[in-house]
C-alpha atoms as a PDB file:
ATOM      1  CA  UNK A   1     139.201  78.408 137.299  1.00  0.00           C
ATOM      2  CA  UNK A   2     141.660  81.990 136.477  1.00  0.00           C
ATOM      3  CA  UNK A   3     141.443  84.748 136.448  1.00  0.00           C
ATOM      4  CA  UNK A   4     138.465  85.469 139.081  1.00  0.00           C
ATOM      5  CA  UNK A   5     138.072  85.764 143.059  1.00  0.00           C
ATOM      6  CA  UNK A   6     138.778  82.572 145.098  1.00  0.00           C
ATOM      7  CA  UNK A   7     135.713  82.667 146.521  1.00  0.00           C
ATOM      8  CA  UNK A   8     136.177  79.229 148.383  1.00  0.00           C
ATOM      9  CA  UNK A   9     139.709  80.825 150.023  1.00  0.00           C
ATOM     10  CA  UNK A  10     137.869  84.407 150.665  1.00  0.00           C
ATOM     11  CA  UNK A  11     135.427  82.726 152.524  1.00  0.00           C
ATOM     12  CA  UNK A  12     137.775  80.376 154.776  1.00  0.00           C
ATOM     13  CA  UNK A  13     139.729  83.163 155.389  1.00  0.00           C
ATOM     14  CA  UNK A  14     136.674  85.315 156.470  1.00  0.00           C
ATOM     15  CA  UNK A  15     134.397  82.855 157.719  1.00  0.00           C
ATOM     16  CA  UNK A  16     137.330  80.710 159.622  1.00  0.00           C
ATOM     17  CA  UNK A  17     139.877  82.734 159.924  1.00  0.00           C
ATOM     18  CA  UNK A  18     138.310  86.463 160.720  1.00  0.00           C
ATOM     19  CA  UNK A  19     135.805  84.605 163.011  1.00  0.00           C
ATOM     20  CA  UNK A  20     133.250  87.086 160.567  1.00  0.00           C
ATOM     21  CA  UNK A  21     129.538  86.290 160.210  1.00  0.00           C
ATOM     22  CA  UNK A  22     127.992  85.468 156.803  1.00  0.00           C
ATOM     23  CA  UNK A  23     125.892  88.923 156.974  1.00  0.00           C
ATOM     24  CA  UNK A  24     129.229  90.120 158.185  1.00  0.00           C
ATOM     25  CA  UNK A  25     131.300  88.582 155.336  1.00  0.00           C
ATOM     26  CA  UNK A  26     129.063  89.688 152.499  1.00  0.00           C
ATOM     27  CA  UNK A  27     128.634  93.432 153.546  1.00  0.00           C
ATOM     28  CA  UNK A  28     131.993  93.896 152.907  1.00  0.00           C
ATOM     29  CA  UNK A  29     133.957  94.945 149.693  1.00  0.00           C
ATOM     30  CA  UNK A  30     136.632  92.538 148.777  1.00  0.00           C
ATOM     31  CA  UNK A  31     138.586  95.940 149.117  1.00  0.00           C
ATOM     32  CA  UNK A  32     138.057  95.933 152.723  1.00  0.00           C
ATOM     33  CA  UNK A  33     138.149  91.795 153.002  1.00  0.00           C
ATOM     34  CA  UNK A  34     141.634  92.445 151.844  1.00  0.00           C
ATOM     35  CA  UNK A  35     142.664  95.272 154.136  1.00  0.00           C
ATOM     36  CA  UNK A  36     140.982  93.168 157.376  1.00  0.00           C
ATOM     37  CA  UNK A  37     143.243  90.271 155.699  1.00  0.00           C
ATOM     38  CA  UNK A  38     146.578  92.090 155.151  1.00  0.00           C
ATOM     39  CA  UNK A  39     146.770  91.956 151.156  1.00  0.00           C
ATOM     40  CA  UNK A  40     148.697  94.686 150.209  1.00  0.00           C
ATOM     41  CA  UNK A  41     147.263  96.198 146.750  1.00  0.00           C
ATOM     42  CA  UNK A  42     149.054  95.117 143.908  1.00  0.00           C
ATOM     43  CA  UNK A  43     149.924  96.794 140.654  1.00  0.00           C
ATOM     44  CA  UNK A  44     147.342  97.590 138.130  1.00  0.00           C
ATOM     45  CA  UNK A  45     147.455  95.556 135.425  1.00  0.00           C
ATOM     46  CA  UNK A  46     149.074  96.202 132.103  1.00  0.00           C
ATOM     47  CA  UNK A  47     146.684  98.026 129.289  1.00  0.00           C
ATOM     48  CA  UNK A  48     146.997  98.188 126.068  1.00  0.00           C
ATOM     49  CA  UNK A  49     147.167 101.831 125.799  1.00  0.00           C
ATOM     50  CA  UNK A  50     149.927 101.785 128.842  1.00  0.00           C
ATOM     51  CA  UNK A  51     151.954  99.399 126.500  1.00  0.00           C
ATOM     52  CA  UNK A  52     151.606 101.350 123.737  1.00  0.00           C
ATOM     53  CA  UNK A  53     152.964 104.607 125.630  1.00  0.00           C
ATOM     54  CA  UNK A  54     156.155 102.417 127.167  1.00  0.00           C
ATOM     55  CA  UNK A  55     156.825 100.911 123.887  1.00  0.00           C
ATOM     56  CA  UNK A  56     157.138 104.169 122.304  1.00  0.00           C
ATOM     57  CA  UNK A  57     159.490 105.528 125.581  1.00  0.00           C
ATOM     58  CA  UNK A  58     161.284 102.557 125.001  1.00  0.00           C
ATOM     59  CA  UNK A  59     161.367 101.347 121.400  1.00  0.00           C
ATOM     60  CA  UNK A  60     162.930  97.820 120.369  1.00  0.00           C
ATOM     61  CA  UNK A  61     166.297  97.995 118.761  1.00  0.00           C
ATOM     62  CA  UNK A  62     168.294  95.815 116.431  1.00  0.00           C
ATOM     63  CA  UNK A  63     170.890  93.673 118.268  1.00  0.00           C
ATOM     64  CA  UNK A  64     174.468  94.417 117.305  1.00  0.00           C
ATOM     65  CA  UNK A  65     175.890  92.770 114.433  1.00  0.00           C
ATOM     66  CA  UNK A  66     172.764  92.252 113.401  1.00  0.00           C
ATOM     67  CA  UNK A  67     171.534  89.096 115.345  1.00  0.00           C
END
């Protein structure tokens, strides 16, 4: 499975670890699951469009020599 939520892991870590009810558990956001767990917010991911801005910052050049 990539690319979603460990759900599994979320819920040992909530269940087990945060000593959290189920009701307790499922009311929250995985926003707040992550604060109560100490996951610090990552980058967004890349977009397209976000690419397409930093490629045209930063445009490809020919290697010296031409290599």
């Amino acid at each position: 499975m990539s690319g979603g939520l460990d759900w599994p892991g979320l819920m040992r870590a909530g269940l087990n670890g945060l000593r959290l009810t189920p009701d307790q558990f499922w009311a929250l956001t995985p926003a707040e699951l992550a604060l109560m767990l100490g996951i610090e917010p990552g980058l967004p991911a890349m977009t397209r469009g976000r690419l397409a801005e930093l490629s045209a910052l930063y445009p490809d050049r020919a290697a010296v020599g031409g290599e």
